[in-house]
N, C-alpha and C. Protein backbone atom coordinates (compact mmCIF):
# COMPACT_ATOMS: atom_id res chain seq x y z
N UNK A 1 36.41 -8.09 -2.44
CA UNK A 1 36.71 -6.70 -2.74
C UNK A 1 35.50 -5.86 -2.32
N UNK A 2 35.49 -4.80 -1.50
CA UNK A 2 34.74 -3.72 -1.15
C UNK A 2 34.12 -3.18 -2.63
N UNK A 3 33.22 -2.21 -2.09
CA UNK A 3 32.61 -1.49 -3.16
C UNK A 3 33.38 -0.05 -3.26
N UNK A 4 34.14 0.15 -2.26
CA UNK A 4 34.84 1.25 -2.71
C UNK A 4 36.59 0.77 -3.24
N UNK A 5 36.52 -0.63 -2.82
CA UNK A 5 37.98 -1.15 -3.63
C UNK A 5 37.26 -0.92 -5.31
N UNK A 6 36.29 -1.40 -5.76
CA UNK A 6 35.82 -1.42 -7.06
C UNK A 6 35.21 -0.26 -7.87
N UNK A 7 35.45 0.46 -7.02
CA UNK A 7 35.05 1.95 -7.60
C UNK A 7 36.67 2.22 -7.48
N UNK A 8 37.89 2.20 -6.90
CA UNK A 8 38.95 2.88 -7.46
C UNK A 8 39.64 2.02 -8.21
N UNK A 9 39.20 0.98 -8.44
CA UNK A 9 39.75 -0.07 -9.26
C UNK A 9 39.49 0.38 -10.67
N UNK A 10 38.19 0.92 -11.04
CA UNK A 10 37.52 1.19 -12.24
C UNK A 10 38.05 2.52 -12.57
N UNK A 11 38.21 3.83 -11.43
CA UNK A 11 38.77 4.80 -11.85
C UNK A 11 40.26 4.81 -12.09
N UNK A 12 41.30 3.94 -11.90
CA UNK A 12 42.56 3.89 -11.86
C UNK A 12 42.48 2.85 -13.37
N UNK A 13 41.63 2.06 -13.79
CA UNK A 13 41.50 1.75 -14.98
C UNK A 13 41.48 2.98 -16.48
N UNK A 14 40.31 3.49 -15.60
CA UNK A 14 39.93 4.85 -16.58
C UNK A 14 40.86 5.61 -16.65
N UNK A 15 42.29 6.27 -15.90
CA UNK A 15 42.96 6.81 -15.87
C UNK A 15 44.15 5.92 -16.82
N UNK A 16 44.41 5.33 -16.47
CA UNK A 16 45.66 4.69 -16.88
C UNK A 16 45.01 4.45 -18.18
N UNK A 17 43.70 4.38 -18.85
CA UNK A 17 43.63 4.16 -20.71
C UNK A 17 43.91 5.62 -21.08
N UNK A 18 43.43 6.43 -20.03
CA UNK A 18 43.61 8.17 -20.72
C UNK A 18 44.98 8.12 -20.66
N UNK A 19 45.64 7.45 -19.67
CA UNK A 19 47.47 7.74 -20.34
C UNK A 19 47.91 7.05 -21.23
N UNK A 20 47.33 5.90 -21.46
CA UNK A 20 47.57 4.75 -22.73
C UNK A 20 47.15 6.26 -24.12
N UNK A 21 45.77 6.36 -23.74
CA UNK A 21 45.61 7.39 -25.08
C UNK A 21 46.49 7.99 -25.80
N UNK A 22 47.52 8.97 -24.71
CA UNK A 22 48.44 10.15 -24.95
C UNK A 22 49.69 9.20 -25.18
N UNK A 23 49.50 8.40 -25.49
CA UNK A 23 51.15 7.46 -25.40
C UNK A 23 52.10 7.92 -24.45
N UNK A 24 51.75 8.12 -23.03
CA UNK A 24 52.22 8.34 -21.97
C UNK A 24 52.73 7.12 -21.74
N UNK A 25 54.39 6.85 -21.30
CA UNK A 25 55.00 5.80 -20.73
C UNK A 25 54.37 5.65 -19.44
N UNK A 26 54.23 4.78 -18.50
CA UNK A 26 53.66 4.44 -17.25
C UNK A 26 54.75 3.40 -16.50
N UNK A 27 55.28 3.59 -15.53
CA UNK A 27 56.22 3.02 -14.79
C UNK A 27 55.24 2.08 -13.53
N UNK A 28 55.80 0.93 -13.16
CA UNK A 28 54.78 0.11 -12.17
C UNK A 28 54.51 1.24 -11.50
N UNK A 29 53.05 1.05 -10.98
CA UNK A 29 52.91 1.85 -9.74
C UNK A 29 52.64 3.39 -10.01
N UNK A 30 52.36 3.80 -11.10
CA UNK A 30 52.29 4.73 -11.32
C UNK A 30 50.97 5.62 -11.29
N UNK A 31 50.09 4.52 -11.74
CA UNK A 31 48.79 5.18 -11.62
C UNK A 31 48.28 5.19 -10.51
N UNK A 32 48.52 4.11 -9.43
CA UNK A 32 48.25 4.35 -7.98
C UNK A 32 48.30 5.38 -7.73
N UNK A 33 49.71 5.96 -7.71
CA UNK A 33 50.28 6.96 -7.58
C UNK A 33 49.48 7.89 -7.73
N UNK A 34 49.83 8.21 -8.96
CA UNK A 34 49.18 9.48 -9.59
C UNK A 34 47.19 9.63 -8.88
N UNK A 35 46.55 8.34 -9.12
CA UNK A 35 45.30 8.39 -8.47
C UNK A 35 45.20 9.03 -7.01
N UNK A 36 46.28 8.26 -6.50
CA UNK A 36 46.10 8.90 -4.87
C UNK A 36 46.27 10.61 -4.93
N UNK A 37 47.21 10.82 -5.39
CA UNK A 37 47.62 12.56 -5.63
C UNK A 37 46.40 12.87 -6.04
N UNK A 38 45.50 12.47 -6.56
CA UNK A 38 44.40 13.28 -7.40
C UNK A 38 43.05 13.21 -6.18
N UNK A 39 42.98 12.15 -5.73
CA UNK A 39 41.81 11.92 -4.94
C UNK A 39 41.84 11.70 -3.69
N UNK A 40 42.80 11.49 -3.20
CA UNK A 40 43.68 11.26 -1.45
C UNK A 40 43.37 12.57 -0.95
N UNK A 41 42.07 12.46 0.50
CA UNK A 41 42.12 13.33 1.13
C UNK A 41 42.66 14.09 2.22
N UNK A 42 43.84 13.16 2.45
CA UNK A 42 45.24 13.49 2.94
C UNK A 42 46.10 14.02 2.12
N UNK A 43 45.91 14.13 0.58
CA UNK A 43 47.50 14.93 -0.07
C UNK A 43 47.00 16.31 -0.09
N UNK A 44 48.27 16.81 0.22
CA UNK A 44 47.69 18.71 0.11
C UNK A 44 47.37 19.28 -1.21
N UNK A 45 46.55 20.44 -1.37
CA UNK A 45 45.86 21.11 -2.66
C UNK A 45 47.38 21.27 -3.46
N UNK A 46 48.30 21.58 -2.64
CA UNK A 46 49.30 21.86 -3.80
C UNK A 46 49.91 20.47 -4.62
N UNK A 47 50.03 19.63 -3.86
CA UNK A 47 50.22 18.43 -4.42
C UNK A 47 49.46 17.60 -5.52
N UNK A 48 48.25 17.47 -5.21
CA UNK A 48 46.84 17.78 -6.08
C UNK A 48 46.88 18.73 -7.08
N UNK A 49 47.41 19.98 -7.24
CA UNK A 49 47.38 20.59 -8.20
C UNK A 49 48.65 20.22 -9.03
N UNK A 50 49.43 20.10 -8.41
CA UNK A 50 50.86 19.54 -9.41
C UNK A 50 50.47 18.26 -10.01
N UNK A 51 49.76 17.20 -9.50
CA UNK A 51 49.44 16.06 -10.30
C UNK A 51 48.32 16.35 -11.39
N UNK A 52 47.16 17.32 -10.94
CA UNK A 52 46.32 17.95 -12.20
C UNK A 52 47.34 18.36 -13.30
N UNK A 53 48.37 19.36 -12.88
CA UNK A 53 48.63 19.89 -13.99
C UNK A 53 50.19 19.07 -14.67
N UNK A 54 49.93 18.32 -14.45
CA UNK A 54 51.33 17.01 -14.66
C UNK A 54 50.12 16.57 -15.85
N UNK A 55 49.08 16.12 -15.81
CA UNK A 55 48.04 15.60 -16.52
C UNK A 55 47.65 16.45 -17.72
N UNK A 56 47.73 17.81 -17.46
CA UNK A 56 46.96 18.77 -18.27
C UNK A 56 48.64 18.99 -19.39
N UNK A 57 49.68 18.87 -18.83
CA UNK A 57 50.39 18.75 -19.63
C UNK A 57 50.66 18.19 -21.38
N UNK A 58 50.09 16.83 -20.49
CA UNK A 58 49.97 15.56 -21.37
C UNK A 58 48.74 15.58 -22.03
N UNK A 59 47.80 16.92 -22.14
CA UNK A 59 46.75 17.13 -23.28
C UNK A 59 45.42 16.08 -22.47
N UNK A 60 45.54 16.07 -21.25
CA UNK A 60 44.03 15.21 -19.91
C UNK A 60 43.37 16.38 -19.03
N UNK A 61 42.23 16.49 -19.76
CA UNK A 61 42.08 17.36 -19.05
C UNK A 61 41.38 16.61 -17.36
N UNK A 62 41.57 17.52 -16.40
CA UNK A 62 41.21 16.24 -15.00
C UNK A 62 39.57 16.90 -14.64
N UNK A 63 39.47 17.97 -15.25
CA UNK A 63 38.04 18.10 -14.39
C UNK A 63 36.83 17.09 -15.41
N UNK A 64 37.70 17.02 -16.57
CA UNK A 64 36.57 15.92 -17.39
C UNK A 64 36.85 14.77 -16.99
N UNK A 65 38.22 14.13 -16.84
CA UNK A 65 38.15 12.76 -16.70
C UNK A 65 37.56 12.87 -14.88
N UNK A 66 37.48 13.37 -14.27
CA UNK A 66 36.92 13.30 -12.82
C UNK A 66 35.68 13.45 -13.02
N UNK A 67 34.70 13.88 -13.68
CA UNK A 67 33.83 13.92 -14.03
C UNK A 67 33.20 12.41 -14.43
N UNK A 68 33.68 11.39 -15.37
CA UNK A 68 34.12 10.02 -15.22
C UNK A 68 34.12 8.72 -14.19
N UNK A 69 34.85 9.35 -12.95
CA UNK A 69 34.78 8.95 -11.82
C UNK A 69 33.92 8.34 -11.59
N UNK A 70 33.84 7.51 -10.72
CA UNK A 70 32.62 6.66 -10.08
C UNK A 70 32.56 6.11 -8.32
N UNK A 71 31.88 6.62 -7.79
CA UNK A 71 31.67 6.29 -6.47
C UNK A 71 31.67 5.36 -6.27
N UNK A 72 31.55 4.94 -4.78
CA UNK A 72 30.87 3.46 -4.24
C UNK A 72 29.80 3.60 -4.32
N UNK A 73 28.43 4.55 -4.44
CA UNK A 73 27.43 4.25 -4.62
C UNK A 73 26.57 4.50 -5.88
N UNK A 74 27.85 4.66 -6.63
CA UNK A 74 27.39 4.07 -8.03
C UNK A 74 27.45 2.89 -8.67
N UNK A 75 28.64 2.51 -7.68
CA UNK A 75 29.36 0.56 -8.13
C UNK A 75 27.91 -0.10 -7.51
N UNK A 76 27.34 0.38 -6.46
CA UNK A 76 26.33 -0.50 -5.88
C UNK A 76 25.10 -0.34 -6.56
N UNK A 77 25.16 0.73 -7.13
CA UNK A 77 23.44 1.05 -7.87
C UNK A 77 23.21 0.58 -9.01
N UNK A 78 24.74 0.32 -9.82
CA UNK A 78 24.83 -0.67 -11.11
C UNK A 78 24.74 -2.17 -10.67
N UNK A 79 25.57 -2.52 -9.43
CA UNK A 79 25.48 -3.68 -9.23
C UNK A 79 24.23 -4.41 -8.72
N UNK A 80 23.23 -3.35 -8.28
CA UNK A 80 21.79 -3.99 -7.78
C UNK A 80 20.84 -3.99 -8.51
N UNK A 81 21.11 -2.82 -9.10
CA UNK A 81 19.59 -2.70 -10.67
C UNK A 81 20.18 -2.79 -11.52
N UNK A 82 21.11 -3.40 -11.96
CA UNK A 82 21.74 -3.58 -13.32
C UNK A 82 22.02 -4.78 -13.47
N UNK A 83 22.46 -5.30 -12.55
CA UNK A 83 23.07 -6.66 -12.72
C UNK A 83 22.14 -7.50 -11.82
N UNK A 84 21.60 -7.05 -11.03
CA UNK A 84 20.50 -7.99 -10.01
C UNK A 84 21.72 -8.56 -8.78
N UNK A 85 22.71 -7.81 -8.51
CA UNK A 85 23.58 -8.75 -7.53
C UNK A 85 23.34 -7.94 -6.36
N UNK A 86 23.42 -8.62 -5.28
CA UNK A 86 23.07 -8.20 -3.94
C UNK A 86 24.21 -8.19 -3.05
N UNK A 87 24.72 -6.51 -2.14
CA UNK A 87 25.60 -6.50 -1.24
C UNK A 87 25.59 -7.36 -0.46
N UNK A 88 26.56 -8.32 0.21
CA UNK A 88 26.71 -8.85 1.45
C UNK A 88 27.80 -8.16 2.35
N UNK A 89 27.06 -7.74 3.41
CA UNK A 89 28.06 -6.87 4.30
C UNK A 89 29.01 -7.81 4.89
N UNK A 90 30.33 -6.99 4.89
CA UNK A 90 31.17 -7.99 5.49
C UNK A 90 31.15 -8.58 7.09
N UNK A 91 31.67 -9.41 7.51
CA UNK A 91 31.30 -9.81 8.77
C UNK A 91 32.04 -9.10 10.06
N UNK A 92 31.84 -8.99 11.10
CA UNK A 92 32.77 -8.22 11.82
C UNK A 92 34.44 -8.28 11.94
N UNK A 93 34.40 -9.27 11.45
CA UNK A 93 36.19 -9.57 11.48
C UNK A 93 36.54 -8.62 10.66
N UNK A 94 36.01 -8.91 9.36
CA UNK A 94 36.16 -7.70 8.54
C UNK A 94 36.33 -6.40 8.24
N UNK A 95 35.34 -5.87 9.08
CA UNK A 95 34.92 -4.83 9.41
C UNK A 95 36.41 -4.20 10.26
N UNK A 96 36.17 -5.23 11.38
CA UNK A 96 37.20 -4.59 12.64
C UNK A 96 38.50 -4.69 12.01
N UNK A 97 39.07 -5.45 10.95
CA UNK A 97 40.44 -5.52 9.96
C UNK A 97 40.29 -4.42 9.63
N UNK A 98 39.33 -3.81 8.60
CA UNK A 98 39.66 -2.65 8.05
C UNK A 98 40.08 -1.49 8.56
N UNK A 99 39.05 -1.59 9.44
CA UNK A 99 39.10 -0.06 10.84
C UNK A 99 40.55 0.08 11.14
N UNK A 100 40.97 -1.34 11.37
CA UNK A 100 42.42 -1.19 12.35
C UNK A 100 43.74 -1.30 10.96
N UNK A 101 43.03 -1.47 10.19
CA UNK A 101 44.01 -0.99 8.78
C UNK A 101 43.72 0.41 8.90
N UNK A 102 42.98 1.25 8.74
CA UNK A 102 42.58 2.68 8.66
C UNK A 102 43.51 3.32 9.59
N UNK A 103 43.31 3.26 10.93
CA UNK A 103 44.30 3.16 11.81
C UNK A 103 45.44 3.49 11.45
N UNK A 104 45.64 2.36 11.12
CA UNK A 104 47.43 1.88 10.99
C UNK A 104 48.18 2.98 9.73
N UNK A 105 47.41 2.80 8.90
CA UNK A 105 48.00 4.39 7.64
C UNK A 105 47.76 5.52 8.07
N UNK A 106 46.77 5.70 9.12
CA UNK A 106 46.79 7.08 9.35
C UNK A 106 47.79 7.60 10.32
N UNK A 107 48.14 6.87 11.45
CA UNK A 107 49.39 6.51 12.52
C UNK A 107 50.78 6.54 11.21
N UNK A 108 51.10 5.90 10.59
CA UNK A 108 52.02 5.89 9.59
C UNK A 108 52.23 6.96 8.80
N UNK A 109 50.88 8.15 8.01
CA UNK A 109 50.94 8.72 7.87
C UNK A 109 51.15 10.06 8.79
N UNK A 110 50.97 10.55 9.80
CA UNK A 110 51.18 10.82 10.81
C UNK A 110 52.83 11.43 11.10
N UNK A 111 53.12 9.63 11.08
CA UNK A 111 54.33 9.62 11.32
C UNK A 111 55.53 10.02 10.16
N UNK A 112 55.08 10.07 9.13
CA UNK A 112 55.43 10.51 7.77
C UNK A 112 55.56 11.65 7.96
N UNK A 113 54.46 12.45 8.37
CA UNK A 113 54.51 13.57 8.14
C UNK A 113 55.64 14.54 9.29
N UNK A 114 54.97 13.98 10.38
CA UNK A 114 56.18 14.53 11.34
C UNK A 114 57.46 14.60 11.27
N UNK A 115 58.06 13.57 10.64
CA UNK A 115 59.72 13.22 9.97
C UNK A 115 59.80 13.95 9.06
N UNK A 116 59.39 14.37 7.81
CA UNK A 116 59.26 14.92 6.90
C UNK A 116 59.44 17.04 6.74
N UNK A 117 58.24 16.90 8.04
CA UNK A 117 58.74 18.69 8.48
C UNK A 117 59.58 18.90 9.60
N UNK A 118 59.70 17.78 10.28
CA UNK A 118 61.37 17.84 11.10
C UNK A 118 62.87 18.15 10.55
N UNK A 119 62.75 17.37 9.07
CA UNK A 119 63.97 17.09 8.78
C UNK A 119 63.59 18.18 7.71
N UNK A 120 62.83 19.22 7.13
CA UNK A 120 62.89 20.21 6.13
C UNK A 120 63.26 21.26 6.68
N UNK A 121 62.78 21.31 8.76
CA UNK A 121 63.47 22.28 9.54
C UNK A 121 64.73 22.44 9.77
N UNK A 122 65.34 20.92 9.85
CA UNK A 122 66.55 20.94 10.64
C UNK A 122 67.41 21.10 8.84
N UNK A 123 67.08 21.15 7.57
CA UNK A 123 67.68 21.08 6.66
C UNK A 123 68.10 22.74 6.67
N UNK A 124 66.69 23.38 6.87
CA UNK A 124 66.22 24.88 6.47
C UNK A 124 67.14 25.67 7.77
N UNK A 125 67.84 24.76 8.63
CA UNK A 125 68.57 25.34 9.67
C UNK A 125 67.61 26.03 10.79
N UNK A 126 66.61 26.14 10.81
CA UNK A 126 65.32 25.93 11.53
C UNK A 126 65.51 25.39 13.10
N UNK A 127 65.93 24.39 12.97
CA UNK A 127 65.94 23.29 13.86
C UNK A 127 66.94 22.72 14.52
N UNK A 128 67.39 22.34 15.62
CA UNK A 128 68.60 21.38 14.87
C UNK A 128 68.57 20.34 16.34
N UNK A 129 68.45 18.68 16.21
CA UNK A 129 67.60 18.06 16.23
C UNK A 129 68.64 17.07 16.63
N UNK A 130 69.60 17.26 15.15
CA UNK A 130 70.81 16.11 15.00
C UNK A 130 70.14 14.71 14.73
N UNK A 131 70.20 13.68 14.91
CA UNK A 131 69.76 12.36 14.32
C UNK A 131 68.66 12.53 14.89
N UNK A 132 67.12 12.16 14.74
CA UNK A 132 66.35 11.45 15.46
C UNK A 132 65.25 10.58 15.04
N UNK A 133 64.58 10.38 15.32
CA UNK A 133 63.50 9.33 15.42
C UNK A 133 62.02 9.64 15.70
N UNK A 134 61.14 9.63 14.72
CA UNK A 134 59.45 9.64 15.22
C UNK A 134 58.94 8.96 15.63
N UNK A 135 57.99 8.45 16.90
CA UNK A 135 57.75 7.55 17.15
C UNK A 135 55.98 8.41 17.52
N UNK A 136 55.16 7.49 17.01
CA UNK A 136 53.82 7.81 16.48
C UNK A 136 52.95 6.92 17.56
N UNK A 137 51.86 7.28 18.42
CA UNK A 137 51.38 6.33 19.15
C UNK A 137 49.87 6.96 19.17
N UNK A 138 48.95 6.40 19.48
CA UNK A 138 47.33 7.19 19.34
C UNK A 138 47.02 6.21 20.63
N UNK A 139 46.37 7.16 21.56
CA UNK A 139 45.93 6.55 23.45
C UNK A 139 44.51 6.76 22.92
N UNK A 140 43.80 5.94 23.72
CA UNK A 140 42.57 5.60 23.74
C UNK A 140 41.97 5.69 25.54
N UNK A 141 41.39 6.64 25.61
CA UNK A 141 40.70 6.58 26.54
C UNK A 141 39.14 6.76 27.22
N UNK A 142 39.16 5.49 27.81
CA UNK A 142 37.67 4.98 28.02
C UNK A 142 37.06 6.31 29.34
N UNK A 143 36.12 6.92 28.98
CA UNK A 143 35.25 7.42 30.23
C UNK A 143 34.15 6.94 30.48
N UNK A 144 34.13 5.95 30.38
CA UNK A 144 32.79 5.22 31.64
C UNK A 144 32.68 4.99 32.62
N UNK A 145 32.24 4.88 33.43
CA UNK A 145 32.10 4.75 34.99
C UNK A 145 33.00 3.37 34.74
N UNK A 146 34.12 3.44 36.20
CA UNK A 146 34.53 2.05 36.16
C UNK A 146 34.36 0.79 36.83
N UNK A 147 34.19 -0.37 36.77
CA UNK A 147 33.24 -1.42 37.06
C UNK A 147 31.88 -1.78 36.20
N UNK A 148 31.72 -0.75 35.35
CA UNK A 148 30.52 -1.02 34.46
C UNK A 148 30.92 -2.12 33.32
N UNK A 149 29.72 -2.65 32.73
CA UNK A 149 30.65 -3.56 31.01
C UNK A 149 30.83 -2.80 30.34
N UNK A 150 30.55 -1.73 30.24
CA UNK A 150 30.92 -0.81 28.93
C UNK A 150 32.80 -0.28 29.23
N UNK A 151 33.12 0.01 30.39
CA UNK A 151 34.30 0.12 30.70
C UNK A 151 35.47 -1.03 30.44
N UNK A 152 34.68 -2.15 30.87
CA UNK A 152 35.51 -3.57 30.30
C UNK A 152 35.43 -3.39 28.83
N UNK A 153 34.39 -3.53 28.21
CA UNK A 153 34.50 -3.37 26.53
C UNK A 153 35.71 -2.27 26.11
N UNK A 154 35.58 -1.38 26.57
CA UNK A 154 36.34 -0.29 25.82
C UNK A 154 38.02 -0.54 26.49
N UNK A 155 38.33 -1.38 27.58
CA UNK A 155 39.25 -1.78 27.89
C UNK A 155 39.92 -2.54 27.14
N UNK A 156 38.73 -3.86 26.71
CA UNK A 156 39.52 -4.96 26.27
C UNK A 156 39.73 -4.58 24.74
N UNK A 157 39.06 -3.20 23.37
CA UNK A 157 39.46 -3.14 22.59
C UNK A 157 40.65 -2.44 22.81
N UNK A 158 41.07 -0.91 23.73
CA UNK A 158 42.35 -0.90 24.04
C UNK A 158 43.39 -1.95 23.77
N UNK A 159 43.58 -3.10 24.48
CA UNK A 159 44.36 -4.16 24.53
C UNK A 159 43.80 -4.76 23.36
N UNK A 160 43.46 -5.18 22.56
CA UNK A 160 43.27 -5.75 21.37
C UNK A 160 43.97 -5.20 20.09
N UNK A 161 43.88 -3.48 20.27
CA UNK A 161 43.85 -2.52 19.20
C UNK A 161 45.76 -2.68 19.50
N UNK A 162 46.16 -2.44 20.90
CA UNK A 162 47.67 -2.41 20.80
C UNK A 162 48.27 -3.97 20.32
N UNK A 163 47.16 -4.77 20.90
CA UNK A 163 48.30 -6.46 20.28
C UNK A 163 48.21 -6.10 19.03
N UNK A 164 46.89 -6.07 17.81
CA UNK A 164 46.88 -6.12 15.99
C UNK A 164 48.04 -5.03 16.25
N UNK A 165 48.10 -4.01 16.45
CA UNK A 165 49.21 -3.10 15.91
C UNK A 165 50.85 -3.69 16.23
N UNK A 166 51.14 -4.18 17.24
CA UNK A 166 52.40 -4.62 17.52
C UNK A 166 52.56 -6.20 16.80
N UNK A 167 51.40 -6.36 16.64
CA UNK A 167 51.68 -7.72 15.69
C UNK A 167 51.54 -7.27 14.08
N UNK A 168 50.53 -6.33 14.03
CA UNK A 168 51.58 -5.98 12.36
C UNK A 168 52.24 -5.46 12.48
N UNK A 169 53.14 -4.79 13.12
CA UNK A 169 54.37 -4.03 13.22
C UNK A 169 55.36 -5.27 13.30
N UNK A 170 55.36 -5.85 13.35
CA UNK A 170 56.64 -7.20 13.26
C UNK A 170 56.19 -7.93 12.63
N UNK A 171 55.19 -7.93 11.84
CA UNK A 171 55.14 -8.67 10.54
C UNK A 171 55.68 -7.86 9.35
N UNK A 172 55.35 -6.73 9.41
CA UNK A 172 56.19 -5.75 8.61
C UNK A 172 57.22 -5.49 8.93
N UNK A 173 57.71 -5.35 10.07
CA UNK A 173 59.19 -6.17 10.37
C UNK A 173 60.44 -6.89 9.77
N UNK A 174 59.11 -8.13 9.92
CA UNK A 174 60.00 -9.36 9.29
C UNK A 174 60.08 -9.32 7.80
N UNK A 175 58.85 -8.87 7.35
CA UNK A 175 59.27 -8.94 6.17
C UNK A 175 60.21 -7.60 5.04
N UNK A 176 60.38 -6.97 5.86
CA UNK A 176 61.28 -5.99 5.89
C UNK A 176 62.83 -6.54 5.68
N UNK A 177 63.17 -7.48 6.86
CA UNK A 177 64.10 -7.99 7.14
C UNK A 177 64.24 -9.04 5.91
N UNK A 178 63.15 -9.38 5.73
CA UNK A 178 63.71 -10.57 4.61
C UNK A 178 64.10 -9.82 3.13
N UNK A 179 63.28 -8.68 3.40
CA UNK A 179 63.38 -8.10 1.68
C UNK A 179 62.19 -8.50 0.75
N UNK A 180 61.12 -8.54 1.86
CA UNK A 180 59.84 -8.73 1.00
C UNK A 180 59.19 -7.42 0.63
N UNK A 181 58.65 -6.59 2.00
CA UNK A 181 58.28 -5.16 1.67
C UNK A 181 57.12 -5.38 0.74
């Protein structure tokens, strides 16, 4: 687990006892939820404000419990002078997984979004479109002189970056198909 998996691990803890507090029912998945709306720097201010005040409802106030909050470089400053434990950076596999996870939600999100104000146009009579389909793609292009290694490098992650994506795209696929999801 990252240090910023363990910093939202701890704040989605802290949240979900402040709804335990209020004897707030909690449905699976809920505090994810609700966390991302609050701290996702992709959800819009208005969305963010409807989940603040969804909270403030329920007697939470959010600028105190955010106040609460805890960074990644607070998980690390407890974990090195507090506990004596030492970061090990992850190795490049790692590294390059995450990136191309980062990627992949932001392409998805992307693509979310485009479907989303397509079909509020073509609802709003805006538009009209009739059935269609988003299809989300991000090009990568190398400017280095060509014949240099730096041109091969930035080539061969091109082709690397499209196989991981078309190979999780049919792993999510399949498991789509099976009803795993």
């Amino acid at each position: 687990m990252s240090l910023r998996d363990l910093a939202d691990y701890f704040n989605k803890q802290l949240l979900e006892s402040q709804l335990d507090q209020q004897w707030i029912d909690i449905l699976l998945g809920e505090v994810d939820n609700m966390y991302k709306l609050l701290i996702d720097k992709y959800v819009t201010s208005g969305t963010r404000i409807l989940a603040e005040n969804r909270l403030g409802e329920h007697g939470i106030d959010f600028e105190e419990l955010n106040s609460y909050f805890v960074s990644r470089q607070a998980i690390h400053t407890y974990l090195t002078k507090h506990r004596q434990k030492t970061y090990e950076k992850p190795d490049t596999d790692q590294i390059v997984e995450r990136r191309l996870d980062e990627l992949q939600r932001f392409s998805s999100r992307q693509q979310v979004v485009t479907e989303q104000t397509l079909s509020t146009l073509q609802n709003k009579n805006n538009l009209n479109l009739g059935e269609f389909q988003v299809l989300s793609s991000v090009q990568v292009q190398c400017t280095t002189v060509a014949g240099s290694s730096m041109s091969l490098r930035c080539w061969t992650v091109v082709v690397v970056l499209r196989y991981f994506l078309k190979f999780r795209n049919a792993q999510v696929s399949k498991r789509h198909k099976r009803g795993i999801a």
